[in-house]
N, C-alpha and C. Protein backbone atom coordinates (compact mmCIF):
# COMPACT_ATOMS: atom_id res chain seq x y z
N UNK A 1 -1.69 33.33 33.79
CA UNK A 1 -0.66 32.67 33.03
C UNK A 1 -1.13 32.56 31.58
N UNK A 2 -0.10 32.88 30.55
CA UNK A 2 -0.50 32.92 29.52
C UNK A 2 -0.45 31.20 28.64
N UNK A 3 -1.32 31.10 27.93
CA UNK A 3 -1.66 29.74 27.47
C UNK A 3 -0.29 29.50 26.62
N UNK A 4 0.21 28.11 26.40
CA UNK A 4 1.58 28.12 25.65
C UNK A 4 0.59 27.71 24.14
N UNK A 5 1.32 28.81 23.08
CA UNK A 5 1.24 27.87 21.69
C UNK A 5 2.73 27.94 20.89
N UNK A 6 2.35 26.81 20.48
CA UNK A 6 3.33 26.47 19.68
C UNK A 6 4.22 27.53 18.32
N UNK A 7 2.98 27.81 17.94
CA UNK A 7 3.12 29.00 16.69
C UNK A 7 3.53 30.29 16.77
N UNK A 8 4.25 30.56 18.24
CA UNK A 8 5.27 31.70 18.49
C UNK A 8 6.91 30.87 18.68
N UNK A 9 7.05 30.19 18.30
CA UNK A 9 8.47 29.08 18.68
C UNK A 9 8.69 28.35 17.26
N UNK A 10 9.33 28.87 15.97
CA UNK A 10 9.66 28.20 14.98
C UNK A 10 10.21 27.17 14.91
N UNK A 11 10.93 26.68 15.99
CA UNK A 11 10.96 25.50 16.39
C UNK A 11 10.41 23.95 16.13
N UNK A 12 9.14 24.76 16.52
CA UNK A 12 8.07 23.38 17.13
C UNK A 12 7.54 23.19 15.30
N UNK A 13 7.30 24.35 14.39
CA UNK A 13 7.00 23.75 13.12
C UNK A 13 7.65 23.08 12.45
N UNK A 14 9.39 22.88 12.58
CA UNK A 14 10.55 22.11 11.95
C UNK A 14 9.55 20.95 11.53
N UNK A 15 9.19 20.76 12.75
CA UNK A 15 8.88 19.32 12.50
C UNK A 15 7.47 18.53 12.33
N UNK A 16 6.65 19.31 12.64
CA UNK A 16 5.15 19.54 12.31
C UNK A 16 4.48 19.99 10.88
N UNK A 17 5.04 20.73 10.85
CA UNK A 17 4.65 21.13 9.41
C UNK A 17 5.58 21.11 8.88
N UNK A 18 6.78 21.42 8.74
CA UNK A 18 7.94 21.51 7.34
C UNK A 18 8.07 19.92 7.34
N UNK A 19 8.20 18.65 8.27
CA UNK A 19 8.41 17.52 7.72
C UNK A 19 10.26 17.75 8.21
N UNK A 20 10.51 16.49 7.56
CA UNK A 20 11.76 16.04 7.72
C UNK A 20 12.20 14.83 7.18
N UNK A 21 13.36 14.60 6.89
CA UNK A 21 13.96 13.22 6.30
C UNK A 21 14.68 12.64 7.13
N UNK A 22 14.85 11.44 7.76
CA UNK A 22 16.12 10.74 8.74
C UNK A 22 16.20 9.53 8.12
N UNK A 23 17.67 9.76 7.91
CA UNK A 23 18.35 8.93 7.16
C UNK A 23 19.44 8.13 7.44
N UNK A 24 19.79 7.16 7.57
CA UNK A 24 20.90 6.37 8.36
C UNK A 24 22.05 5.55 6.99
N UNK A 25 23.03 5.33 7.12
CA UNK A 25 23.47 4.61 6.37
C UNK A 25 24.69 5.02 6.05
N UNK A 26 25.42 4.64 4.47
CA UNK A 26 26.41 5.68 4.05
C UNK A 26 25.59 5.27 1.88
N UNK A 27 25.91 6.32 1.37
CA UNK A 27 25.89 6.84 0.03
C UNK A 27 25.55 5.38 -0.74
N UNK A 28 26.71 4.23 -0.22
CA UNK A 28 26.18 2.85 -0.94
C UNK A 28 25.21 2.11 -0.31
N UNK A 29 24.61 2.33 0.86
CA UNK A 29 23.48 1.52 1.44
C UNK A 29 22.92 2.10 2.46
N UNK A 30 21.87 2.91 2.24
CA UNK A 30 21.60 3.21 3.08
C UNK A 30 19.99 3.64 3.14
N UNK A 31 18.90 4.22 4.06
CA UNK A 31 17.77 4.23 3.86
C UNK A 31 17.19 6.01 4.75
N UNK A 32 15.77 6.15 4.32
CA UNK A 32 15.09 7.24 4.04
C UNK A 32 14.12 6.98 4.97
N UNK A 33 13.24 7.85 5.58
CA UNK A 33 12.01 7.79 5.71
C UNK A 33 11.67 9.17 6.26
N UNK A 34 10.32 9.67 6.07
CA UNK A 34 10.19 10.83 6.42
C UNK A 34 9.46 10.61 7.70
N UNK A 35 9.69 11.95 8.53
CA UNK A 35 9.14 12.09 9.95
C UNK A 35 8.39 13.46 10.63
N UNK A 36 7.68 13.41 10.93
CA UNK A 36 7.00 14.51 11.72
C UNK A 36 7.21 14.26 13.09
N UNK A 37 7.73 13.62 13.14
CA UNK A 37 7.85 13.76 15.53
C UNK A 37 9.81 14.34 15.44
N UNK A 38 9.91 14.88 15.99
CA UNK A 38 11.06 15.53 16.71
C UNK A 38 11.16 16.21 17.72
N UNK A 39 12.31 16.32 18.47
CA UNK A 39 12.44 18.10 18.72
C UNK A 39 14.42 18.10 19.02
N UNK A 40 14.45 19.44 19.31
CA UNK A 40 15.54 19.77 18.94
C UNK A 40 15.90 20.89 20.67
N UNK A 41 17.16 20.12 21.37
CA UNK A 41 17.46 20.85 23.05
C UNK A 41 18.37 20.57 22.97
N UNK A 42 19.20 20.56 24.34
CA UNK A 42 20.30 20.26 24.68
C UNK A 42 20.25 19.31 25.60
N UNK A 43 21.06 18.28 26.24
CA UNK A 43 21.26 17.34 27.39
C UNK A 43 22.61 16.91 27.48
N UNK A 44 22.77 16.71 29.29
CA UNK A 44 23.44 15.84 29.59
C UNK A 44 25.05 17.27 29.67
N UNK A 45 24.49 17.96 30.37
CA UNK A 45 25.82 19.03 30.25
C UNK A 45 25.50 19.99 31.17
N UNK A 46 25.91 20.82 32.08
CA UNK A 46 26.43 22.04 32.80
C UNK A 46 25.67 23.27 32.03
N UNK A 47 25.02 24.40 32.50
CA UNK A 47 24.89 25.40 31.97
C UNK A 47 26.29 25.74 31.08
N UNK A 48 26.16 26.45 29.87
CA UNK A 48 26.57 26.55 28.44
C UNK A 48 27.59 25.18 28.12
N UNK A 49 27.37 24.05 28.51
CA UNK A 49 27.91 22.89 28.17
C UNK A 49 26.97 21.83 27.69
N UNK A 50 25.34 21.98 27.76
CA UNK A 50 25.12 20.85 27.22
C UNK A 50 25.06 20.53 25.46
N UNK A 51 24.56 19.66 25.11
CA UNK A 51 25.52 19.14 24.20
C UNK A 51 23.50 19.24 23.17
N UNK A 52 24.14 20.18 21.91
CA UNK A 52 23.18 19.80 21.19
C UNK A 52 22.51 18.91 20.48
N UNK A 53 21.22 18.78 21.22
CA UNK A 53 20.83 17.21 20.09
C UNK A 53 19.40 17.01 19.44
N UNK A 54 18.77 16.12 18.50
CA UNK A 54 18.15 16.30 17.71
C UNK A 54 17.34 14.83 18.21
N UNK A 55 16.19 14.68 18.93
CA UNK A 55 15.47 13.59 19.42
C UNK A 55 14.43 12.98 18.00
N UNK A 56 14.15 11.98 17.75
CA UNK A 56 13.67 11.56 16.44
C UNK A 56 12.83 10.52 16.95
N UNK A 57 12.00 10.20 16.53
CA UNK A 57 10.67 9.22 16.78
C UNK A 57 10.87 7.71 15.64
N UNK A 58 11.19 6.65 15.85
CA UNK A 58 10.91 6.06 14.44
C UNK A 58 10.27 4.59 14.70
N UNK A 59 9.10 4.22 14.76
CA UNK A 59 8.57 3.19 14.41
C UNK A 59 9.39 1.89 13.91
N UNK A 60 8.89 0.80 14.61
CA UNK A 60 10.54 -0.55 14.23
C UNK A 60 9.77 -0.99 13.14
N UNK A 61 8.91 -0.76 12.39
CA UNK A 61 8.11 -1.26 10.96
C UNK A 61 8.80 -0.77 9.85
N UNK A 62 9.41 0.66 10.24
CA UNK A 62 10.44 1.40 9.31
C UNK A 62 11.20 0.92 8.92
N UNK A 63 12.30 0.83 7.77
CA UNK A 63 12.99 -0.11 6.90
C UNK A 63 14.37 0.78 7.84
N UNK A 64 13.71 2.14 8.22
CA UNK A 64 15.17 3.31 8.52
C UNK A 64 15.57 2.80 9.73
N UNK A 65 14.45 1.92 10.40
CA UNK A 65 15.28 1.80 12.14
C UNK A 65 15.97 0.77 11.67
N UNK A 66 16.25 -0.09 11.15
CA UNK A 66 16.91 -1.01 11.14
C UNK A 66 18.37 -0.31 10.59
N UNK A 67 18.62 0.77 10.02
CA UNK A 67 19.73 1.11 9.53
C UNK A 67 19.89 2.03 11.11
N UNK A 68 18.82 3.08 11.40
CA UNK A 68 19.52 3.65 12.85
C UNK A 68 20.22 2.82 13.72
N UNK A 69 19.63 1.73 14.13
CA UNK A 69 19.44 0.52 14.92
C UNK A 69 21.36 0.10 14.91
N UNK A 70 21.84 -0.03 13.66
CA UNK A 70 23.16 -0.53 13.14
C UNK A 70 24.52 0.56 12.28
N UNK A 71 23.89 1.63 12.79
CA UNK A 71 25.02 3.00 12.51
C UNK A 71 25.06 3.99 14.13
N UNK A 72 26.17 4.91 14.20
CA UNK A 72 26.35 5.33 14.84
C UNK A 72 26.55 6.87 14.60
N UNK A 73 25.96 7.15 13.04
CA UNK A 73 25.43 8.13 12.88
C UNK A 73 24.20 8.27 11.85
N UNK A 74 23.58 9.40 12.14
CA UNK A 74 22.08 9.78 10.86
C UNK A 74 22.09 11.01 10.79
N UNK A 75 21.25 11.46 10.14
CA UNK A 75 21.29 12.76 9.70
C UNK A 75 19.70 12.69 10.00
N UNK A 76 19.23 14.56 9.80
CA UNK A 76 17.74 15.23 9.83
C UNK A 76 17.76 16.28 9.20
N UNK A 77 17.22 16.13 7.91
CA UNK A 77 17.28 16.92 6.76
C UNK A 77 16.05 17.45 6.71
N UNK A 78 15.94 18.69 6.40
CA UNK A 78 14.95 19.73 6.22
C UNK A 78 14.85 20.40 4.69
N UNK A 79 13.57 20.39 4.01
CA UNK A 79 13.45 20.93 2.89
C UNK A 79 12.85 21.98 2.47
N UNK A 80 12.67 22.58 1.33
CA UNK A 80 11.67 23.48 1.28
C UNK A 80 10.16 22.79 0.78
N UNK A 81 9.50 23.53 1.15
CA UNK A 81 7.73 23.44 0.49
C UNK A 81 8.08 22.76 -0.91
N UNK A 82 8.70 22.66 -1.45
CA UNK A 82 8.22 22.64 -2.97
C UNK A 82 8.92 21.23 -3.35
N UNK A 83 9.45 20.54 -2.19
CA UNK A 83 9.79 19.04 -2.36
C UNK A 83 8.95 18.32 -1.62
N UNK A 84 8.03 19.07 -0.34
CA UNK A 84 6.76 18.29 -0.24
C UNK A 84 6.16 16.98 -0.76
N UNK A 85 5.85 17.00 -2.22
CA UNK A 85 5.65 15.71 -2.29
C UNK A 85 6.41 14.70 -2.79
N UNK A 86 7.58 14.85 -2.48
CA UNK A 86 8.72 13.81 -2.63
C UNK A 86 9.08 13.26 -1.30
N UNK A 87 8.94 14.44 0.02
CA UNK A 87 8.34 13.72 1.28
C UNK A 87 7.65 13.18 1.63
N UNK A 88 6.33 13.10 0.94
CA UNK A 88 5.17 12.32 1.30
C UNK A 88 5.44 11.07 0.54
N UNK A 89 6.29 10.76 -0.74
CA UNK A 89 6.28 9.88 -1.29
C UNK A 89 7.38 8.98 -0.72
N UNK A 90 8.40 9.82 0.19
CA UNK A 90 9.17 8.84 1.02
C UNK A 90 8.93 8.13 2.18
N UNK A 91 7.74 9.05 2.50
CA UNK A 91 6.85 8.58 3.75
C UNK A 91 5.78 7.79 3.70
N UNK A 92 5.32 7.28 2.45
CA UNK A 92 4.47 6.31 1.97
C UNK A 92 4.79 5.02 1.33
N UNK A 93 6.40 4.84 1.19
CA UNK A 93 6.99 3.30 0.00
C UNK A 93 8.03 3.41 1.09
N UNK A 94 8.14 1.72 1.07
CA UNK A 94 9.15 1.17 1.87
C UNK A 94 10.39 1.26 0.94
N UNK A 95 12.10 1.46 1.69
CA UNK A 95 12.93 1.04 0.67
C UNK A 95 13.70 -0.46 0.56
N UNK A 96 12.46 -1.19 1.40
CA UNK A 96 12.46 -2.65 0.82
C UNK A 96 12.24 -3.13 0.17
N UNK A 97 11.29 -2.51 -0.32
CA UNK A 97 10.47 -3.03 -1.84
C UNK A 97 11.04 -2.32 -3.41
N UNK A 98 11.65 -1.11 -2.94
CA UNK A 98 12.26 -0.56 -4.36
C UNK A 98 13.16 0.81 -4.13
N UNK A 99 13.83 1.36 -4.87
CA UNK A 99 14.67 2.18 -4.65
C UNK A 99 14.26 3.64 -4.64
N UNK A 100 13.23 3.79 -3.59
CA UNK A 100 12.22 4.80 -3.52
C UNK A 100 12.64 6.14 -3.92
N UNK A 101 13.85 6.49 -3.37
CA UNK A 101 14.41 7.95 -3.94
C UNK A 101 14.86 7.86 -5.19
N UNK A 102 14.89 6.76 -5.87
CA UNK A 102 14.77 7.08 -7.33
C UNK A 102 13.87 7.42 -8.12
N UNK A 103 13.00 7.77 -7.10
CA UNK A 103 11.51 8.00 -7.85
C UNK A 103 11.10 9.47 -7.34
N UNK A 104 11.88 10.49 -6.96
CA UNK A 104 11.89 11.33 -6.31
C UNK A 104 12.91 12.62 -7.39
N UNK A 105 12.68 13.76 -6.96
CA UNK A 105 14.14 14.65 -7.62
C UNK A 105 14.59 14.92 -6.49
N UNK A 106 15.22 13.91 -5.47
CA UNK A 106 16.05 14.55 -4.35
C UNK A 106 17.29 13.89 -5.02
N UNK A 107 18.32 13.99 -4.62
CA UNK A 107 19.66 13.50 -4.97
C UNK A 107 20.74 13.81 -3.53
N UNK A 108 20.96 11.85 -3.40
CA UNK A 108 21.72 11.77 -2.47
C UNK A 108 22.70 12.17 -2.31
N UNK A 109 23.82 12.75 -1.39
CA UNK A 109 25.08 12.82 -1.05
C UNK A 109 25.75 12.66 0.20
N UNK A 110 27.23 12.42 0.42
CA UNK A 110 27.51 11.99 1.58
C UNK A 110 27.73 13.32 2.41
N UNK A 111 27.75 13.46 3.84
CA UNK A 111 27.82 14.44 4.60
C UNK A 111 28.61 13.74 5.83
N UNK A 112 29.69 13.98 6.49
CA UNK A 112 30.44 12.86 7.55
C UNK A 112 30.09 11.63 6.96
N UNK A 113 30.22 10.76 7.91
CA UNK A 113 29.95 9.25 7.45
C UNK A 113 28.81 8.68 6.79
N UNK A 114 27.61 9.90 6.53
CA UNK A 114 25.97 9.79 6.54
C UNK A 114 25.71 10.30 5.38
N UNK A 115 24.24 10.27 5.31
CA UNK A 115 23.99 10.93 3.50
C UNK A 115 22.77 11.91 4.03
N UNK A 116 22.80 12.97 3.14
CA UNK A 116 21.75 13.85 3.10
C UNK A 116 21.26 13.72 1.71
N UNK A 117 20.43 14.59 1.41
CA UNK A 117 20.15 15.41 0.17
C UNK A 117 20.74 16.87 0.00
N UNK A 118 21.13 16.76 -1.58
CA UNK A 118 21.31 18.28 -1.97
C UNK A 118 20.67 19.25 -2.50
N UNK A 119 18.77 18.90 -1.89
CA UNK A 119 18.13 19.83 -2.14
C UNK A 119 17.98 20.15 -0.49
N UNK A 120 17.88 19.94 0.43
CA UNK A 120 17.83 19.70 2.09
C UNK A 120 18.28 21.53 1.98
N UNK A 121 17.21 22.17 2.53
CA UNK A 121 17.97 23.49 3.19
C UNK A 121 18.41 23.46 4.66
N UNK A 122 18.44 22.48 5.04
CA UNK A 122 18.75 22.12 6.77
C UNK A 122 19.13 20.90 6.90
N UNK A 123 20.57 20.25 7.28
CA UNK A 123 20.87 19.05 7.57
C UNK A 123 21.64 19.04 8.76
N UNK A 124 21.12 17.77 10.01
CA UNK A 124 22.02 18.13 11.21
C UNK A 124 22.94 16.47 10.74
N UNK A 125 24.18 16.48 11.01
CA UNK A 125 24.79 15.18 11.00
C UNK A 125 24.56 15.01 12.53
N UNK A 126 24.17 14.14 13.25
CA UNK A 126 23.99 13.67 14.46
C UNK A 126 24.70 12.19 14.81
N UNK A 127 25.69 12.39 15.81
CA UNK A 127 26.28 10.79 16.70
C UNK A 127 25.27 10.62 17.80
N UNK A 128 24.55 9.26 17.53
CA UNK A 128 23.76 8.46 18.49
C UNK A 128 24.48 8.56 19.84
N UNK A 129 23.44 8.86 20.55
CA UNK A 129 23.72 8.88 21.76
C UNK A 129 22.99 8.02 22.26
N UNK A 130 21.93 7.98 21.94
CA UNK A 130 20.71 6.87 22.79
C UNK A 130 19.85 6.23 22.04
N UNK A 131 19.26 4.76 21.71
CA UNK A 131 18.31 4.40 21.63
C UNK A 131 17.62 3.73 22.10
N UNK A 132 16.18 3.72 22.09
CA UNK A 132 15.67 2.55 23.24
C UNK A 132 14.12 3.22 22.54
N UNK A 133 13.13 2.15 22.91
CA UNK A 133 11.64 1.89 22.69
C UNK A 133 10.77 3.15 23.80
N UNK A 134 9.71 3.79 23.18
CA UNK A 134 9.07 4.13 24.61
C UNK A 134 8.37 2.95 25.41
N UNK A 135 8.32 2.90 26.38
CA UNK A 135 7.96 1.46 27.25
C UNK A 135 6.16 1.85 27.74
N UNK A 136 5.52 1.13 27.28
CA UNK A 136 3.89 1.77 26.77
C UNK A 136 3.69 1.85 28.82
N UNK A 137 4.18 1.02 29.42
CA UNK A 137 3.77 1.70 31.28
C UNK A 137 3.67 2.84 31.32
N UNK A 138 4.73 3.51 30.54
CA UNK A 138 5.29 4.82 30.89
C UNK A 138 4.40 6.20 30.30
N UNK A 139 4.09 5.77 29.28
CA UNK A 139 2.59 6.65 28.20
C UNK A 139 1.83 7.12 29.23
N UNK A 140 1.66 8.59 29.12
CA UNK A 140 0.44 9.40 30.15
C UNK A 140 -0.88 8.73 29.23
N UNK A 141 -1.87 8.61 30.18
CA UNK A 141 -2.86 8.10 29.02
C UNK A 141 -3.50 9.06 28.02
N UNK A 142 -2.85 10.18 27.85
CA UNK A 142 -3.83 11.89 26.97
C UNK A 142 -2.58 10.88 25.63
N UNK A 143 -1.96 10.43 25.42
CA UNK A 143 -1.24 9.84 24.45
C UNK A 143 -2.65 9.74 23.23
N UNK A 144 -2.53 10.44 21.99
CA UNK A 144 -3.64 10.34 21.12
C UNK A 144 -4.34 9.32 21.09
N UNK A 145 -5.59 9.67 21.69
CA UNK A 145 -6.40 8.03 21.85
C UNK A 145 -6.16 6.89 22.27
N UNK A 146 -4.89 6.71 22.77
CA UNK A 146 -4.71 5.12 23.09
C UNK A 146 -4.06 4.65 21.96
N UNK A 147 -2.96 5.34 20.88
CA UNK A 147 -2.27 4.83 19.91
C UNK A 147 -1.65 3.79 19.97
N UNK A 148 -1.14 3.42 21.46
CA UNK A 148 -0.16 2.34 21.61
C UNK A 148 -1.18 1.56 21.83
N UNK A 149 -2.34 1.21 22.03
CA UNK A 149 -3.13 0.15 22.90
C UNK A 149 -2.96 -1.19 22.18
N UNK A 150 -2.99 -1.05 20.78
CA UNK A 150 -2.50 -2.39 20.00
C UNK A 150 -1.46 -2.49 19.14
N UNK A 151 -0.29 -1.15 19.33
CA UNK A 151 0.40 -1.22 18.44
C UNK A 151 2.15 -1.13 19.35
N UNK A 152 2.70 -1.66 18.58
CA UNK A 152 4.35 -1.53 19.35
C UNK A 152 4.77 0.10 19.13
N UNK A 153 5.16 0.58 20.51
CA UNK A 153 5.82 1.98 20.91
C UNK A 153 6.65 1.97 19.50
N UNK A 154 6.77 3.42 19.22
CA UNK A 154 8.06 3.91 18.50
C UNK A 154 9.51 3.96 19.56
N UNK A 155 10.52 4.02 18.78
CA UNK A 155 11.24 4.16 19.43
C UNK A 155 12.19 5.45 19.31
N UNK A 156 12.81 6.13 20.42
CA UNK A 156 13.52 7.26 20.41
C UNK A 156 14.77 7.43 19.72
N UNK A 157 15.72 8.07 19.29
CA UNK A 157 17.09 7.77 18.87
C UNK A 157 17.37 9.30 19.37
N UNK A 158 17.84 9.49 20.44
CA UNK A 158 18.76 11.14 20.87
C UNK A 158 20.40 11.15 19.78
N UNK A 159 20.32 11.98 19.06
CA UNK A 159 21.43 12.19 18.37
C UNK A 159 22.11 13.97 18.62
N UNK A 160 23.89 13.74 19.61
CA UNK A 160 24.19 14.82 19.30
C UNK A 160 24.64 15.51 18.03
N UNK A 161 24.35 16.80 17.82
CA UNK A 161 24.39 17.48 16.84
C UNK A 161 26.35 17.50 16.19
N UNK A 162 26.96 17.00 15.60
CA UNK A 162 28.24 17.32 15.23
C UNK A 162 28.71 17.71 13.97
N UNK A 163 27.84 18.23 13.01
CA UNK A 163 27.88 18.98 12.16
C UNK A 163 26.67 19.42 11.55
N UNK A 164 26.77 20.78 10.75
CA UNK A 164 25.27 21.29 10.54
C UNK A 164 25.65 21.64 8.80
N UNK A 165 24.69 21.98 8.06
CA UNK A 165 24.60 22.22 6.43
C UNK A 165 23.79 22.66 6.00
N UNK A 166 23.62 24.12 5.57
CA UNK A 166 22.66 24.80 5.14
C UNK A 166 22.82 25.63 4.00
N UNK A 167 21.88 26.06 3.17
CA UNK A 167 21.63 26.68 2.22
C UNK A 167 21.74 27.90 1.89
């Protein structure tokens, strides 16, 4: 049996290495944070019926779960390399403390009820389907070191895919 890697499945880098933005809200209030956990399948459907969706990881310390938490849609925006560190800088400042993408050259816009960016070469608009905490019982223990051992689970948000925006 051949060993699985990741680095034949462009897929699995979306979100590993290119990064990502999930964003909840609408154009007048709404919030940012960048993410490296995803993935991207189908559920909850019949062969050629299930329903595309975009699984997202987000920590309740995040200023963004509290906007996932209270919308019924978000978006997962994808950029190129060369906004890199305007991701890292969204992924490092809360937007409790200041109006972080103003400190950035991304520039917001609305997309369905939700906001992307209009530098984003990849945006999924996604309707919540599910949220809920991982429940630390449930953690295989190979979970990186014991991450949860003193810290509160992230929590999941399954969003189907209902519109897409690309470059």
């Amino acid at each position: 049996m051949k060993e699985f890697e990741a680095k034949n499945y462009p897929v699995f880098d979306m979100f590993n290495n290119q990064w990502a933005l999930a964003t909840a809200g609408t154009l007048e209030d709404y919030n940012t944070c960048t993410i490296a956990w995803g993935s991207l399948g189908t559920i909850w459907g019949g062969p050629n019926r299930g329903r595309s969706i975009v699984t997202i990881y987000i920590h309740p310390d995040r200023y963004t779960w509290e906007y996932l938490r209270k919308t019924e849609t978000f978006t997962v925006s994808f950029f190129p390399r060369e906004y890199r560190k305007d991701l890292g800088y969204l992924g490092s400042h809360s937007g409790r403390d200041e109006d972080k993408v103003a400190k950035t050259s991304l520039t917001p816009k609305s997309i369905g009820d939700s906001v992307t960016f209009r530098q984003a070469e990849l945006t999924f608009l996604c309707r919540k389907l599910y949220e809920g905490p991982f429940q630390r019982d449930g953690l295989a223990d190979v979970i990186d070191g014991g991450i949860y051992k003193s810290w509160e689970p992230h929590w999941m948000f399954v969003g189907e895919i209902v519109e897409t925006e690309s470059q």
